[in-house]
N, C-alpha and C. Protein backbone atom coordinates (compact mmCIF):
# COMPACT_ATOMS: atom_id res chain seq x y z
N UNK A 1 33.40 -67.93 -12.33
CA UNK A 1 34.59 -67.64 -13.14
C UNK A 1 35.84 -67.89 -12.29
N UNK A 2 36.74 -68.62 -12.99
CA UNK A 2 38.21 -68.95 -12.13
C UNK A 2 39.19 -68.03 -11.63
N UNK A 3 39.69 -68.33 -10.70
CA UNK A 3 40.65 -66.83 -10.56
C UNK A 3 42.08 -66.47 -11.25
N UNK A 4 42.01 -67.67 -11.77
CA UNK A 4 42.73 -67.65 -13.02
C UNK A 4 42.17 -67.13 -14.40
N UNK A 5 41.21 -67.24 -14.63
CA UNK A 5 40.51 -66.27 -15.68
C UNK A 5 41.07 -64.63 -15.46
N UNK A 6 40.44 -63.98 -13.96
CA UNK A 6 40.32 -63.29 -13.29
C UNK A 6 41.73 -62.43 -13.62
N UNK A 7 43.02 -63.05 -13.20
CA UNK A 7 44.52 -62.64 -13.59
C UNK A 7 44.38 -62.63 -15.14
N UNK A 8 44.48 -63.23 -16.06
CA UNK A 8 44.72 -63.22 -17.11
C UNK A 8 44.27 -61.79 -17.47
N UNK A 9 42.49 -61.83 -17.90
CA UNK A 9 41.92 -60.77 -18.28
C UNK A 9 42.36 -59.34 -17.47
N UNK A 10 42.85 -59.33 -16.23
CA UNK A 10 43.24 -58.40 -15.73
C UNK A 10 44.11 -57.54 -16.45
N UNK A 11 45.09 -58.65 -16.76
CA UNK A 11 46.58 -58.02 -17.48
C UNK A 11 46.26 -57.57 -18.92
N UNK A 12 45.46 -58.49 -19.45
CA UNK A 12 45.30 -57.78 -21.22
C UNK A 12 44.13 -57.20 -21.83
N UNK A 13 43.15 -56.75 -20.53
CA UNK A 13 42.41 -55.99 -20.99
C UNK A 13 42.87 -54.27 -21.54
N UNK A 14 44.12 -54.23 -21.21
CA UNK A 14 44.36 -52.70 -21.12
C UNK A 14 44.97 -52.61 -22.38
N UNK A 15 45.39 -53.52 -23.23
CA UNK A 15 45.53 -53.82 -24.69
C UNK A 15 44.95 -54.29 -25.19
N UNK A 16 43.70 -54.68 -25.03
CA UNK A 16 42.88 -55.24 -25.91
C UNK A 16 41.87 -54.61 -26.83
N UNK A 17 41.76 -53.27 -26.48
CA UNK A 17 40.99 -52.50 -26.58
C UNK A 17 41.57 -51.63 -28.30
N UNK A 18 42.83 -51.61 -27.90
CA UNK A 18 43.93 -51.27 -29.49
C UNK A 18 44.02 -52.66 -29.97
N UNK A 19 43.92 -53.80 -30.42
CA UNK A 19 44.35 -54.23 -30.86
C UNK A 19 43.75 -54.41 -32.30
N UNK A 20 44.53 -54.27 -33.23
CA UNK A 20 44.19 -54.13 -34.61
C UNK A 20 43.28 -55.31 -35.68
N UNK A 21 42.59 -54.91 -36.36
CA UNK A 21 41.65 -56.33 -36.76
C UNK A 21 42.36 -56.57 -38.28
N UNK A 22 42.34 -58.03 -38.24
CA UNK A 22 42.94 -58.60 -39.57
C UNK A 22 42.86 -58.06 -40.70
N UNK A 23 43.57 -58.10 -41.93
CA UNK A 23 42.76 -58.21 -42.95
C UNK A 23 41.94 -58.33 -43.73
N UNK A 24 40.88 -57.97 -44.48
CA UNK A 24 39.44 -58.82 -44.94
C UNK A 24 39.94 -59.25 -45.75
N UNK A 25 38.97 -60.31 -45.55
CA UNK A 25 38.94 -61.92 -46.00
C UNK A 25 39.29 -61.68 -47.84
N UNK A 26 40.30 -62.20 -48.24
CA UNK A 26 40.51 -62.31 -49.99
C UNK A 26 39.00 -62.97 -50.54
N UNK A 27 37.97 -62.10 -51.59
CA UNK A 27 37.18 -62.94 -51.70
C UNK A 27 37.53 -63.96 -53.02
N UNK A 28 36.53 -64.62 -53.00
CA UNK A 28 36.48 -66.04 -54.22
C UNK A 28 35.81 -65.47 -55.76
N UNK A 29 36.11 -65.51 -56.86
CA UNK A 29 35.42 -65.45 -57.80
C UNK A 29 34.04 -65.52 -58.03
N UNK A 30 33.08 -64.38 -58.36
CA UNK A 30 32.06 -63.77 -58.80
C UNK A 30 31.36 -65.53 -59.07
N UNK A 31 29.93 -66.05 -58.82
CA UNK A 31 29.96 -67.10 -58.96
C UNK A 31 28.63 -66.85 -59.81
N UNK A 32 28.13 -67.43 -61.34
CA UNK A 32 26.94 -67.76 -61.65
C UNK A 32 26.29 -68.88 -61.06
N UNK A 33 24.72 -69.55 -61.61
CA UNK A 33 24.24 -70.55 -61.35
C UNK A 33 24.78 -71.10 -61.78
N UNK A 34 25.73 -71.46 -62.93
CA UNK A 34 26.48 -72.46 -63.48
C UNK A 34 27.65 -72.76 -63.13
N UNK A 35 28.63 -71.76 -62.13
CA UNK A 35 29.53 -72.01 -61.56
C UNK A 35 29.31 -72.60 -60.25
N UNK A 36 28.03 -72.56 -59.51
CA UNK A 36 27.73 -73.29 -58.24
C UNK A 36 27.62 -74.89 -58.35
N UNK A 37 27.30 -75.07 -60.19
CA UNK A 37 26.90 -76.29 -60.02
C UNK A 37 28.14 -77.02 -60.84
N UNK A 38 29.06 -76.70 -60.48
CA UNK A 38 30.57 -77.20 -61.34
C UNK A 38 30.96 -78.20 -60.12
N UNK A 39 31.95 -78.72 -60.33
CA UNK A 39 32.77 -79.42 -59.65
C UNK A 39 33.43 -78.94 -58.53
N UNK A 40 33.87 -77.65 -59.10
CA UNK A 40 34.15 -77.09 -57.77
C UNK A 40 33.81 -76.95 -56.64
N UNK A 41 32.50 -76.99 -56.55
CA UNK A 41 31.86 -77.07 -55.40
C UNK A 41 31.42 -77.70 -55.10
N UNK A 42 30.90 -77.81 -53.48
CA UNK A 42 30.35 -78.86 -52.85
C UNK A 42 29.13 -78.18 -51.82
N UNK A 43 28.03 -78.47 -51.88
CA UNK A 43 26.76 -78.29 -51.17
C UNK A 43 26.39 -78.44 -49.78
N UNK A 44 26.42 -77.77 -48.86
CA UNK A 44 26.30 -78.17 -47.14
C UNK A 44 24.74 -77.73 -47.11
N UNK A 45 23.85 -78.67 -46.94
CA UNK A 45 22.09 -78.19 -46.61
C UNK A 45 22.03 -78.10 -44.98
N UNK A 46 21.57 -77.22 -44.73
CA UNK A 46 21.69 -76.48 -43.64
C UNK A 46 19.92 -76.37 -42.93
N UNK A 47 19.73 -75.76 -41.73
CA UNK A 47 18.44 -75.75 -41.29
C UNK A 47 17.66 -74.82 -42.12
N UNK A 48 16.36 -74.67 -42.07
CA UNK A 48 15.56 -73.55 -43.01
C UNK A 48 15.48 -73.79 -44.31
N UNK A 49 16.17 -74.87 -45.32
CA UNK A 49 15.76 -74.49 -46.41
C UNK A 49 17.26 -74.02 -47.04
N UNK A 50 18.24 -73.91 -45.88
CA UNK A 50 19.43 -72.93 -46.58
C UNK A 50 20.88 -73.85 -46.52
N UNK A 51 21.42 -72.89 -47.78
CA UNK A 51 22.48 -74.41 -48.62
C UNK A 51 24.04 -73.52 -48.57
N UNK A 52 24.73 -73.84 -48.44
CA UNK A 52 26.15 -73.12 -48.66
C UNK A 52 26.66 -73.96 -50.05
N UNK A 53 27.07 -73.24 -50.74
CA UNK A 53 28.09 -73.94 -52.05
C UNK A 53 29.58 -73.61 -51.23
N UNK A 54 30.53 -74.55 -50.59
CA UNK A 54 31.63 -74.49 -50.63
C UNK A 54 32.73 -74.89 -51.25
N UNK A 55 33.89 -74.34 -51.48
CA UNK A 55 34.61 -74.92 -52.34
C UNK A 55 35.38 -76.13 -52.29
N UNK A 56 35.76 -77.27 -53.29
CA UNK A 56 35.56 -78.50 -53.17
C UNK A 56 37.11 -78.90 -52.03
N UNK A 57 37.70 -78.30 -52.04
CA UNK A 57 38.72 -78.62 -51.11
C UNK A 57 38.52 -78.42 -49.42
N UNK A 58 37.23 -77.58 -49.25
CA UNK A 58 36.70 -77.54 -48.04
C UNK A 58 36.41 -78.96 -47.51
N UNK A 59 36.43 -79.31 -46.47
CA UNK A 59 36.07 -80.52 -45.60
C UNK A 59 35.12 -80.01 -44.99
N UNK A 60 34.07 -81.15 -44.50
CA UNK A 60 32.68 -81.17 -43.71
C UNK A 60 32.75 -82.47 -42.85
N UNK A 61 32.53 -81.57 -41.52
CA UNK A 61 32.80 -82.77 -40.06
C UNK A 61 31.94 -82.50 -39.37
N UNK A 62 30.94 -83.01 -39.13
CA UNK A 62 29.65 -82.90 -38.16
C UNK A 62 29.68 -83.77 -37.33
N UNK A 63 30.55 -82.81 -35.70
CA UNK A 63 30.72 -83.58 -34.69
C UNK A 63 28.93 -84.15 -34.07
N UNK A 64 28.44 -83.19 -34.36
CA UNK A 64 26.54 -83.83 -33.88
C UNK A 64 26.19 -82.61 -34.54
N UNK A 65 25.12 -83.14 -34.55
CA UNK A 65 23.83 -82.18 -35.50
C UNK A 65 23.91 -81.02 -35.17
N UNK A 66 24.45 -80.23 -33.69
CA UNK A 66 24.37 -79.19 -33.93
C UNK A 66 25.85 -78.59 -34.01
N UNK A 67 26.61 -79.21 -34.47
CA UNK A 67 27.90 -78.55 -34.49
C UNK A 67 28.54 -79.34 -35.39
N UNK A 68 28.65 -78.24 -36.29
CA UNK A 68 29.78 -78.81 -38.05
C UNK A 68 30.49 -78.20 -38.06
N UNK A 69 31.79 -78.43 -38.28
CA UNK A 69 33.26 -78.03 -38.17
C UNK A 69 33.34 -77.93 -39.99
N UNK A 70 33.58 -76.89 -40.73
CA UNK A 70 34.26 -77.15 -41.56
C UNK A 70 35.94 -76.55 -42.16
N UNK A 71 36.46 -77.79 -42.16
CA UNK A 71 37.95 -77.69 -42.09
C UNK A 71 38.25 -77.00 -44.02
N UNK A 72 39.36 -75.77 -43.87
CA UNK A 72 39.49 -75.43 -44.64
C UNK A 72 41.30 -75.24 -45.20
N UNK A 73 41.78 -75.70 -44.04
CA UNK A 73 43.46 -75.65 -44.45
C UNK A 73 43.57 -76.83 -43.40
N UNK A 74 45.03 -76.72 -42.95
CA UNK A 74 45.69 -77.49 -42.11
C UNK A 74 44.67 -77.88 -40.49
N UNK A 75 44.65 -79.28 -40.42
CA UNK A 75 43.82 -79.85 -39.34
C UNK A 75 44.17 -80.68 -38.77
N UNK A 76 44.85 -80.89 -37.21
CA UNK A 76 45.29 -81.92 -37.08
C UNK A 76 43.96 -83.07 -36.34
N UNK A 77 43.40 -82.39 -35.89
CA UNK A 77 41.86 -83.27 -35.11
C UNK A 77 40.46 -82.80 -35.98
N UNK A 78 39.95 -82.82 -37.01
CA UNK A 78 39.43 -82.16 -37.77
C UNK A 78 37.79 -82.28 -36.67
N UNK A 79 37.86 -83.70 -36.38
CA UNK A 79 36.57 -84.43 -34.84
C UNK A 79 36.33 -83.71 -33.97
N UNK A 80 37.41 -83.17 -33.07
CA UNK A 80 37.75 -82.89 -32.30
C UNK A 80 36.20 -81.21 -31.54
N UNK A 81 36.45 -81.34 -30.47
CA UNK A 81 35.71 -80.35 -29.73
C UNK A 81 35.70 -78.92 -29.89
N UNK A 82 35.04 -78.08 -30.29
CA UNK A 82 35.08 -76.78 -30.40
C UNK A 82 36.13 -75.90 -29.42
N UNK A 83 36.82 -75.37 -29.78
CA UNK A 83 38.43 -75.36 -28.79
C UNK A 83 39.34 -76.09 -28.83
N UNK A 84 39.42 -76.75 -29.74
CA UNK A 84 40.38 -77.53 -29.67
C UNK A 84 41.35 -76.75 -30.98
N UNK A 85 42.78 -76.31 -30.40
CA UNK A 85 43.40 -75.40 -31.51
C UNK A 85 44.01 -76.28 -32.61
N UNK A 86 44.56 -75.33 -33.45
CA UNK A 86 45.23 -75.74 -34.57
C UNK A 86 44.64 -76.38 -35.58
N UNK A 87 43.32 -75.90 -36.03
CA UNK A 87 42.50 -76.69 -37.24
C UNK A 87 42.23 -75.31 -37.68
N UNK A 88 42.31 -75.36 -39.24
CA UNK A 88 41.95 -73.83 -40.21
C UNK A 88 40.47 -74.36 -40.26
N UNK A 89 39.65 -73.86 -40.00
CA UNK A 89 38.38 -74.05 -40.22
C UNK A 89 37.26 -72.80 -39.58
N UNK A 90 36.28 -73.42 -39.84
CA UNK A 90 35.02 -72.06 -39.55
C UNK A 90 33.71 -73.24 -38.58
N UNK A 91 32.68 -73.10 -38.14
CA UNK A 91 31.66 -74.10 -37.30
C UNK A 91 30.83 -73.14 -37.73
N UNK A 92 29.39 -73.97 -37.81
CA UNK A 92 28.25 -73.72 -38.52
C UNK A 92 27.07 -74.79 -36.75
N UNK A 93 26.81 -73.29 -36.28
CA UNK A 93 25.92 -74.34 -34.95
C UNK A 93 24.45 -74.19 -35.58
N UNK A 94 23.88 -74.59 -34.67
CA UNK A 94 22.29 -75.08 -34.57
C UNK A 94 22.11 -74.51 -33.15
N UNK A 95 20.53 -74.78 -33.12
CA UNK A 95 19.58 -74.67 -31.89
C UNK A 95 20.60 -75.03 -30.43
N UNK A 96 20.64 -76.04 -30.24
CA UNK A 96 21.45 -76.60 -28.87
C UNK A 96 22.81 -75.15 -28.67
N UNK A 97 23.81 -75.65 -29.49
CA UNK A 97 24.54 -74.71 -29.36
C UNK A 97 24.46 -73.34 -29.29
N UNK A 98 23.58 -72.82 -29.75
CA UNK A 98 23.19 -71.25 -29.42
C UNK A 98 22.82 -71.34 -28.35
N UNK A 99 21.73 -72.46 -27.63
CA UNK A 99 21.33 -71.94 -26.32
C UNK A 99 22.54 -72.23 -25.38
N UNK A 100 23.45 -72.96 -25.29
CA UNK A 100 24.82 -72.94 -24.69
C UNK A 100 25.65 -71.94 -25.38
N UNK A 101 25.61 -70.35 -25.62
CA UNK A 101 26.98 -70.42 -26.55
C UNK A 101 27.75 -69.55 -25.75
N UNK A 102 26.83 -68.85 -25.08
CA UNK A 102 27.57 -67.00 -24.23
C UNK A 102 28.37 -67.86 -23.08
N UNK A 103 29.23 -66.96 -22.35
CA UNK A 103 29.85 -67.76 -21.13
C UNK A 103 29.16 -67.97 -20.35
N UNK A 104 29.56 -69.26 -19.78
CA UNK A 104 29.10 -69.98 -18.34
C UNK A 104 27.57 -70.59 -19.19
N UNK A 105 28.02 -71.29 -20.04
CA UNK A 105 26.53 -71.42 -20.94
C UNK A 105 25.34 -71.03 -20.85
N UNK A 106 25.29 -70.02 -21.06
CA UNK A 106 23.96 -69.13 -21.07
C UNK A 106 23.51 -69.36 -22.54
N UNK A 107 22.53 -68.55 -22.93
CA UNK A 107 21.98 -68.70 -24.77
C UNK A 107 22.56 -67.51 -25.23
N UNK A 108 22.94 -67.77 -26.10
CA UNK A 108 23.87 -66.58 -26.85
C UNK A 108 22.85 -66.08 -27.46
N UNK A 109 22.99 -64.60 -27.77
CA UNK A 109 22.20 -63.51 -27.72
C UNK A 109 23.16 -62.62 -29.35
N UNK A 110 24.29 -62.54 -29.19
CA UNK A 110 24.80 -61.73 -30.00
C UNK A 110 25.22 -60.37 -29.43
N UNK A 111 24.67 -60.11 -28.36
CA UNK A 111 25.34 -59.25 -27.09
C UNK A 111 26.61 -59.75 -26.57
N UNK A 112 27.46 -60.71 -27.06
CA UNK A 112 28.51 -61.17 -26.05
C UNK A 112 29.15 -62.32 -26.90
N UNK A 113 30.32 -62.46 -27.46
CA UNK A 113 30.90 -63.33 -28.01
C UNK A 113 30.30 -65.12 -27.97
N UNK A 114 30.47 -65.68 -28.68
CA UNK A 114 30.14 -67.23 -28.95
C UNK A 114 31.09 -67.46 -27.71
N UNK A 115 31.10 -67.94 -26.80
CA UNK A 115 31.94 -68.79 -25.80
C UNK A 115 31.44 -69.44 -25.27
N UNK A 116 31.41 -70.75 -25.47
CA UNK A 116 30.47 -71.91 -24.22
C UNK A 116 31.41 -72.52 -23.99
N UNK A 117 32.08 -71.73 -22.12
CA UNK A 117 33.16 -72.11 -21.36
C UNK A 117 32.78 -71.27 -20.17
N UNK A 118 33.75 -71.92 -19.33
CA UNK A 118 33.54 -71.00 -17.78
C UNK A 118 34.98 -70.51 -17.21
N UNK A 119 35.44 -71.04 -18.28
CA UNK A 119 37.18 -70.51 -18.15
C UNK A 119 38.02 -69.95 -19.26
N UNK A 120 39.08 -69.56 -19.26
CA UNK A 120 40.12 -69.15 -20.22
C UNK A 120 40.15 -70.11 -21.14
N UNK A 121 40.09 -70.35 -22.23
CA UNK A 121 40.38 -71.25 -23.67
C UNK A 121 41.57 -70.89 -24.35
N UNK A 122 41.44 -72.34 -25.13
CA UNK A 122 43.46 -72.01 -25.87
C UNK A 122 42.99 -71.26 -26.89
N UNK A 123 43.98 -70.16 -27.13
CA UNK A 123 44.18 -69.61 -28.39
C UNK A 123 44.18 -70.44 -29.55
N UNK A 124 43.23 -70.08 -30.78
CA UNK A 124 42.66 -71.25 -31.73
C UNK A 124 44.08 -71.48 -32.50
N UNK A 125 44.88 -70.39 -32.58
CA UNK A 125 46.19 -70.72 -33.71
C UNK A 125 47.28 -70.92 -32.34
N UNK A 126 47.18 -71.04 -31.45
CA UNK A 126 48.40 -71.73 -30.19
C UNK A 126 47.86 -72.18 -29.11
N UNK A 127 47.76 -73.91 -28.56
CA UNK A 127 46.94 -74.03 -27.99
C UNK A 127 47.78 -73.70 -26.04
N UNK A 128 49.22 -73.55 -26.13
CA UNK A 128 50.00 -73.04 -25.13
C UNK A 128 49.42 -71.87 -24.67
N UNK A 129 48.49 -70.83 -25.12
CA UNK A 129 48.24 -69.73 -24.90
C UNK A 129 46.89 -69.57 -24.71
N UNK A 130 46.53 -68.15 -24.07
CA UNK A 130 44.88 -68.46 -23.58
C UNK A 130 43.69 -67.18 -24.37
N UNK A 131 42.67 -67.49 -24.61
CA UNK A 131 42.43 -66.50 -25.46
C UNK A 131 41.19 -65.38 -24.49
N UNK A 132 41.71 -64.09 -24.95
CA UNK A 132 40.61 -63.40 -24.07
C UNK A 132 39.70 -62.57 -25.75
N UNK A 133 38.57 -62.76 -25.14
CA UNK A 133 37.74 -62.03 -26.13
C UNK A 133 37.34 -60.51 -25.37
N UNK A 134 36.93 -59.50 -26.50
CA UNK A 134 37.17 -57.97 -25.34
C UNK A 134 35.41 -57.57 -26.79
N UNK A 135 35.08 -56.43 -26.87
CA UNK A 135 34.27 -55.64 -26.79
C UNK A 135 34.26 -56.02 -28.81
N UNK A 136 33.31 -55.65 -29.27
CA UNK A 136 32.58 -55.77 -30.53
C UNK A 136 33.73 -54.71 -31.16
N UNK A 137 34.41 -55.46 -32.31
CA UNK A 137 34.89 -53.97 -33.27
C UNK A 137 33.67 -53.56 -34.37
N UNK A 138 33.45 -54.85 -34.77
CA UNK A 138 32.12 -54.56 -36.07
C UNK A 138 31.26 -55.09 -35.93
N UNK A 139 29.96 -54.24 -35.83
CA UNK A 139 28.26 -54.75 -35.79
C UNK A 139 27.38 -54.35 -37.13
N UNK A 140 27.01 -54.89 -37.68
CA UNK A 140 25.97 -54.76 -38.60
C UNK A 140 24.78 -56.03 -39.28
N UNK A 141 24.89 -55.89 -40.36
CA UNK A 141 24.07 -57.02 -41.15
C UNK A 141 24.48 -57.38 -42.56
N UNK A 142 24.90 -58.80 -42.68
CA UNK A 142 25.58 -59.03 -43.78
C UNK A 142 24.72 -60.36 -44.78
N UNK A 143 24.77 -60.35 -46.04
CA UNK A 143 23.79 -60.59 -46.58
C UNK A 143 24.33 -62.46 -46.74
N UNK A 144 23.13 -62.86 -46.66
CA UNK A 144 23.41 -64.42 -46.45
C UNK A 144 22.34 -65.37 -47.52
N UNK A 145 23.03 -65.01 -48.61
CA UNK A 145 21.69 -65.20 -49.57
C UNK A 145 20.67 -64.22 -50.07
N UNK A 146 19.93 -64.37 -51.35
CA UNK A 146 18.77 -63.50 -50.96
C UNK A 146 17.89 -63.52 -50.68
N UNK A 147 17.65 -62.50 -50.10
CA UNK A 147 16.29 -61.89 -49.12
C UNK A 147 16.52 -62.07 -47.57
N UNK A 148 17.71 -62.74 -47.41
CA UNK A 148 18.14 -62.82 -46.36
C UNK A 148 19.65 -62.20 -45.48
N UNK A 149 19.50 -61.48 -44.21
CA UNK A 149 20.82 -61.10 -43.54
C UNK A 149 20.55 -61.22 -42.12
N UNK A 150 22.02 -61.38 -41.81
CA UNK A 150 22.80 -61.92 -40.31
C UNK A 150 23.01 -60.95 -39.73
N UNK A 151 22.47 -61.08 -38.03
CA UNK A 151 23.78 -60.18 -37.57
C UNK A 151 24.67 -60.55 -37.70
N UNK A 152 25.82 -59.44 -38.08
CA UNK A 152 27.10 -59.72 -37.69
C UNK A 152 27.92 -59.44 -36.85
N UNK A 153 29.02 -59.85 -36.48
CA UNK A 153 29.62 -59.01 -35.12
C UNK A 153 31.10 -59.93 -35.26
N UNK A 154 32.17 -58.77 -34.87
CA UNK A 154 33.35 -59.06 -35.23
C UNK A 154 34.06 -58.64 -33.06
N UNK A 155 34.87 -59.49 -32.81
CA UNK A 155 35.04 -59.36 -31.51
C UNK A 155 36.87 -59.29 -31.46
N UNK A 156 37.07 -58.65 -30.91
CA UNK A 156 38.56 -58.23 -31.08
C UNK A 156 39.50 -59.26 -29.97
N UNK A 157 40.43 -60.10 -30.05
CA UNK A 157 41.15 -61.02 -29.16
C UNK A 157 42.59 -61.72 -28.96
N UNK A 158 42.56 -61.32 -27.70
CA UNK A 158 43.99 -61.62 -27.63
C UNK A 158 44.62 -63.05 -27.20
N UNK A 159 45.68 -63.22 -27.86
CA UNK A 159 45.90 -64.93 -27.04
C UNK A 159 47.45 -64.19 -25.96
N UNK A 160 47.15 -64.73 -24.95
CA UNK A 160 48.11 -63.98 -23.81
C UNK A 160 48.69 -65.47 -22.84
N UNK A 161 49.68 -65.65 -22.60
CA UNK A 161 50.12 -66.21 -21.82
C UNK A 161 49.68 -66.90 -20.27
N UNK A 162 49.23 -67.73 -19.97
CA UNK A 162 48.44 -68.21 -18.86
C UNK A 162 49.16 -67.81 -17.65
N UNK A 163 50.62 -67.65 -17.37
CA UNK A 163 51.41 -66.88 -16.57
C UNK A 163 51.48 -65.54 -16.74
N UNK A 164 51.53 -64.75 -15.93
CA UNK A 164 51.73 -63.25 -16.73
C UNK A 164 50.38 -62.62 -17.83
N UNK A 165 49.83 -63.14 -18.22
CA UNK A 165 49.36 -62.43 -18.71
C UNK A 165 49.83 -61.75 -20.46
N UNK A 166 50.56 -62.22 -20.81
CA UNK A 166 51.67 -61.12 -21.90
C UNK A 166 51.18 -61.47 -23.07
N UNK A 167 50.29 -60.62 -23.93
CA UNK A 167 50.04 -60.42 -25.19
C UNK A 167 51.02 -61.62 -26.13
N UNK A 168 50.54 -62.17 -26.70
CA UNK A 168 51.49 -62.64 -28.18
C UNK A 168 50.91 -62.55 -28.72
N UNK A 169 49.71 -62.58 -29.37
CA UNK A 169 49.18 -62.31 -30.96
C UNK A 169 47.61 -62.19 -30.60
N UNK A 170 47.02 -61.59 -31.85
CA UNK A 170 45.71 -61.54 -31.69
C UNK A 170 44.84 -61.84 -32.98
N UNK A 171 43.75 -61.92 -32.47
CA UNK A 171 42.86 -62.78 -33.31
C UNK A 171 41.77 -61.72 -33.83
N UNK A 172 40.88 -62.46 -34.20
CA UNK A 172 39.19 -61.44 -34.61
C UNK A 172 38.51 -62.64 -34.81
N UNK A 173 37.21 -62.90 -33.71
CA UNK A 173 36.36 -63.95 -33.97
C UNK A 173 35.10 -63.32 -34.75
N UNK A 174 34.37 -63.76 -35.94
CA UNK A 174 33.90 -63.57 -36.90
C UNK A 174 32.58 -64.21 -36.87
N UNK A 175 31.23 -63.58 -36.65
CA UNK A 175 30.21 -64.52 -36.19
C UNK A 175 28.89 -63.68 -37.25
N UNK A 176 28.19 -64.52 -37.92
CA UNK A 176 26.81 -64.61 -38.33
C UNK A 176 25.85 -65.33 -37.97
N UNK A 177 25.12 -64.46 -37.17
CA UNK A 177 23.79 -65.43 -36.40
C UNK A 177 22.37 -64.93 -37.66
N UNK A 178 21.76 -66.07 -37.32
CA UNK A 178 20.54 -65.71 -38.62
C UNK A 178 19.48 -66.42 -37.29
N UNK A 179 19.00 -65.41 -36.61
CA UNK A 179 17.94 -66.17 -35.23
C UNK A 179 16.67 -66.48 -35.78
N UNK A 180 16.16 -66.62 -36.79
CA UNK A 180 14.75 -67.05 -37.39
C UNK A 180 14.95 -68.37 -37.51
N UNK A 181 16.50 -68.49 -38.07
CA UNK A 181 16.66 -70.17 -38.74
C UNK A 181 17.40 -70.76 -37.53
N UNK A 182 18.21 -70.20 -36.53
CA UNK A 182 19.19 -70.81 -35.73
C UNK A 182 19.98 -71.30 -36.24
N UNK A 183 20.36 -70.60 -36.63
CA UNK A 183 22.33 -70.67 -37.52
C UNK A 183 22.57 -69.41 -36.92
N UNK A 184 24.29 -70.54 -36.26
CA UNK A 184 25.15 -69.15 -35.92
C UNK A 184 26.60 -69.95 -36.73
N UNK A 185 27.59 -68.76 -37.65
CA UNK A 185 28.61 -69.39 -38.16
C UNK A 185 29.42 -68.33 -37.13
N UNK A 186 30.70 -69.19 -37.05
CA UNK A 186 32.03 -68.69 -36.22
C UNK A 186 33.32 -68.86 -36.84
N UNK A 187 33.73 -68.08 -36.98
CA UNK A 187 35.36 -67.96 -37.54
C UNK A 187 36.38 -67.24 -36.93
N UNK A 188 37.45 -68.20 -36.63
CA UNK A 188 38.37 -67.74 -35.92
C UNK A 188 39.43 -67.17 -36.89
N UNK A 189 39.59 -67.81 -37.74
CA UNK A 189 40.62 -67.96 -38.51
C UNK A 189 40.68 -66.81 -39.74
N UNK A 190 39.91 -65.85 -40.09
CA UNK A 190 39.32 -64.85 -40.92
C UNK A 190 39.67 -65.64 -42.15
N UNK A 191 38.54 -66.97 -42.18
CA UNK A 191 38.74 -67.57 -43.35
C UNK A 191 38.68 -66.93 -44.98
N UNK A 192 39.79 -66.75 -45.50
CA UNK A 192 39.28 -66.59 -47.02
C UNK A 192 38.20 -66.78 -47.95
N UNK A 193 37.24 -66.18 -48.27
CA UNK A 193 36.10 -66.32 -49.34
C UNK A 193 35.05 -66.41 -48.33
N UNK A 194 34.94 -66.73 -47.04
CA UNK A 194 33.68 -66.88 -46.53
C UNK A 194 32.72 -66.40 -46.77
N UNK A 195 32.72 -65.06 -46.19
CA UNK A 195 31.65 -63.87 -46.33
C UNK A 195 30.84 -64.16 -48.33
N UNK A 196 31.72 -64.33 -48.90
CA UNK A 196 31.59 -64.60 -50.46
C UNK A 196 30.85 -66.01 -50.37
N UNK A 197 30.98 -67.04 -49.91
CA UNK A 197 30.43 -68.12 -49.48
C UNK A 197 28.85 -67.89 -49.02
N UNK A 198 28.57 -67.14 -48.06
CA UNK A 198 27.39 -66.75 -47.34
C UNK A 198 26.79 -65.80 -48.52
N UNK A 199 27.09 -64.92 -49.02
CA UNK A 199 26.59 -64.29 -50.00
C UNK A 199 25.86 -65.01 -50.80
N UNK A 200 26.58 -66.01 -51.80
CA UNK A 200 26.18 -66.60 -52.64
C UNK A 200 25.37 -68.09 -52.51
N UNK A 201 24.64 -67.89 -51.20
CA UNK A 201 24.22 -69.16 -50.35
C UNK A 201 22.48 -69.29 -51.26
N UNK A 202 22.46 -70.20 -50.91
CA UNK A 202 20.88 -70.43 -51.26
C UNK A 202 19.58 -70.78 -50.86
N UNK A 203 18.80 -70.32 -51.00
CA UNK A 203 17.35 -71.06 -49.84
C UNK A 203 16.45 -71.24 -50.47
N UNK A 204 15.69 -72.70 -50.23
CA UNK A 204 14.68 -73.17 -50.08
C UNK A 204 13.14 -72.42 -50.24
């Protein structure tokens, strides 16, 4: 770990611990079988058998098989590398990426935020700024279809200044791992309707 990591986290761990978690997510309209199969939506088939209906203005970018970006507002690199800021979107990994995901690429476990890095990363909404991830606000199991649920785990984060250290805004990274199928989804952005998205998912 850099010793620049080292300073950063120094300074904003002692606020990170208060820092307040977003809003929940506005959900999407109650969906029948007949509303999945409208226009509105669009179908992502996934590993296991399992399908997301997203809504048709969603974008789907599958930098490689195990990493799909899907862009849901404003994107300026929609291609672009996991970390790379300023795209509204959510990532949907696979096998490879889970076993790289914890820091210093270890296999992510769900004990420890999605990070496959060995250093400070840009804050996803400012890429001038560096993001520290701190301790689990929410753990449970959230339903991902039926007969099926995720862990979930909500991680509380600050984007702080690479000098100094100094708080400017904070985040909540948003993660459903399903370890039978190897799907892990990540959201930085506390995308709107998601969770409603995963709900109303389908399997094989």
């Amino acid at each position: 770990m850099s010793k620049r990591y080292l300073a950063v986290a120094a300074v904003a761990a002692a606020t990170l611990l208060c820092a307040p978690l977003p809003a929940a997510s506005s959900p999407l309209p109650a969906a029948s079988s007949q509303t999945l199969n409208a226009a509105s939506f669009q179908p992502l088939k996934l590993r296991g058998g399992l399908t997301l209906h997203l809504p048709a203005a969603w974008k789907v970018h599958r930098v490689n098989p195990d990493w799909t970006r899907v862009v849901t507002g404003k994107c300026a690199r929609p291609g672009a590398a996991y970390g790379t800021p300023g795209c509204d979107s959510f990532w949907v990994l696979g096998p490879k990426a889970i076993r790289q995901g914890q820091e210093i690429f270890r296999p992510y476990t769900g004990a420890r935020p999605f990070y496959p890095a060995t250093d400070v990363q840009r804050c996803p909404h400012d890429g001038k700024l560096g993001q520290i991830l701190g301790a689990a606000g929410t753990k449970g199991l959230r339903q991902v279809g039926p007969g099926h649920k995720a862990a979930y785990r909500e991680w509380r984060a600050t984007c702080v200044t690479y000098s100094g250290g100094k708080v400017r805004s904070r985040f909540t990274q948003r993660e459903w791992h399903l370890p039978a199928t190897k799907i892990l989804i990540v959201d930085h952005w506390n995308t709107p309707g998601l969770a409603d998205v995963l709900k109303r998912a389908t399997w094989k």
